[in-house]
Protein backbone atom coordinates (compact mmCIF):
# COMPACT_ATOMS: atom_id res chain seq x y z
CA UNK A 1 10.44 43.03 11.05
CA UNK A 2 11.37 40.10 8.50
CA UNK A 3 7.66 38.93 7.84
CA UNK A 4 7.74 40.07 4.29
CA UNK A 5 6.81 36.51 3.09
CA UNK A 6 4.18 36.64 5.13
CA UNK A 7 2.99 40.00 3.98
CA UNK A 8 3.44 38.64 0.38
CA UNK A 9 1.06 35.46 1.37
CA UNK A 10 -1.45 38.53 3.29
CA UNK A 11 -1.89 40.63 0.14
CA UNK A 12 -2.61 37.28 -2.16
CA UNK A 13 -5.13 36.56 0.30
CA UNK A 14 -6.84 39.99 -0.22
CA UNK A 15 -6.20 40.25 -3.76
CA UNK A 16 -8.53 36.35 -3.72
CA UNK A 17 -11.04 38.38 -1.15
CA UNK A 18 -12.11 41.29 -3.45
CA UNK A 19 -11.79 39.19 -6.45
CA UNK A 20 -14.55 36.28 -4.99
CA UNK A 21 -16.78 39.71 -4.06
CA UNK A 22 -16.58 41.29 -7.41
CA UNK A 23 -15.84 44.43 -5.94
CA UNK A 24 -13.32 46.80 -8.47
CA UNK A 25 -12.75 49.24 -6.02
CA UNK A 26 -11.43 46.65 -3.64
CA UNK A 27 -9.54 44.64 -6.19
CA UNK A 28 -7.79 47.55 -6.99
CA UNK A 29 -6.78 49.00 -3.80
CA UNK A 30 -5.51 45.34 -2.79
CA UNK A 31 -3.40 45.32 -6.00
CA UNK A 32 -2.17 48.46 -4.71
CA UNK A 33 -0.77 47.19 -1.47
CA UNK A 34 0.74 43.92 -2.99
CA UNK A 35 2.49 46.20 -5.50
CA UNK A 36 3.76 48.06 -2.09
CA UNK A 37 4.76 45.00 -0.23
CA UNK A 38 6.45 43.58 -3.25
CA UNK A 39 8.22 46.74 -3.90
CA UNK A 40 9.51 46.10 0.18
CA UNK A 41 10.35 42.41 -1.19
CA UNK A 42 12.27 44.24 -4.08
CA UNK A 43 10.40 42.23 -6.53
CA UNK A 44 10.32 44.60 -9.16
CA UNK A 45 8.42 42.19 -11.87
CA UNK A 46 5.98 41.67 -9.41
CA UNK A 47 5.61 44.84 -8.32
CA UNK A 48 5.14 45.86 -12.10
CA UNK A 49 2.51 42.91 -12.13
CA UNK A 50 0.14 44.16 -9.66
CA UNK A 51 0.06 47.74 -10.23
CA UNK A 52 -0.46 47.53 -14.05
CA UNK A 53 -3.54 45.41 -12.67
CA UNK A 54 -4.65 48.32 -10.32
CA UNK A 55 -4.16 50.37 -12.68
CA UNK A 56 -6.07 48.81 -14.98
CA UNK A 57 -8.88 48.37 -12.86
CA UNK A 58 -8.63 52.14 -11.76
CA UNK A 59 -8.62 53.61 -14.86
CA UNK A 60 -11.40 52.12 -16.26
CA UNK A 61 -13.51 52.69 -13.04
CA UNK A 62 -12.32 56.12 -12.95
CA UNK A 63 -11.03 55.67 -9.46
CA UNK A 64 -8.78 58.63 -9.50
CA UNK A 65 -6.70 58.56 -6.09
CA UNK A 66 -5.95 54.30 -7.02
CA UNK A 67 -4.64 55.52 -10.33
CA UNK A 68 -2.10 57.91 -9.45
CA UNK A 69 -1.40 55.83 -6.48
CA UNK A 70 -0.83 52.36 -9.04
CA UNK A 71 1.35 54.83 -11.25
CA UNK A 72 3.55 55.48 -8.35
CA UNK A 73 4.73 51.92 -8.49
C-alpha cells in the first residue's frame, strides 16, 4: 500500500522491544521480519544485515524454524 517506510520504522521498533526484554527468541524472530520488510524495500544490505543477526541469534539458541527462515533471506 506504499507504507514501507513506515513498516521499516515498525520493525526497528520491535527489533528495540525484544532487545530492552532480553528475550533471543524474540530478537530473532523480529530480525526476521525487518529482513522481510527490507527485502519489500529492496534494501538488499539491509536485508543481509538483519538476517545474519537472526541468524546468529538462532543458531546459537538452536531455534531451528528462525534459522532456516533467516537463511531464506
Amino acid at each position: 500500500m506504499g507504507h514501507s517506510d513506515d513498516a521499516a520504522a515498525r520493525s526497528h521498533d520491535a527489533i528495540a522491544h525484544a532487545r530492552a526484554r532480553a528475550h533471543p527468541f524474540s530478537v530473532a524472530l523480529a530480525e526476521v521480519f525487518a529482513a522481510a520488510v527490507d527485502q519489500t524495500r529492496r534494501d538488499p544490505v539491509a536485508t543481509r544485515a538483519h538476517a545474519t543477526t537472526a541468524l546468529g541469534i538462532a543458531r546459537d539458541q538452536d531455534f531451528r524454524l528462525l534459522t532456516a527462515w533467516a537463511s531464506v533471506y
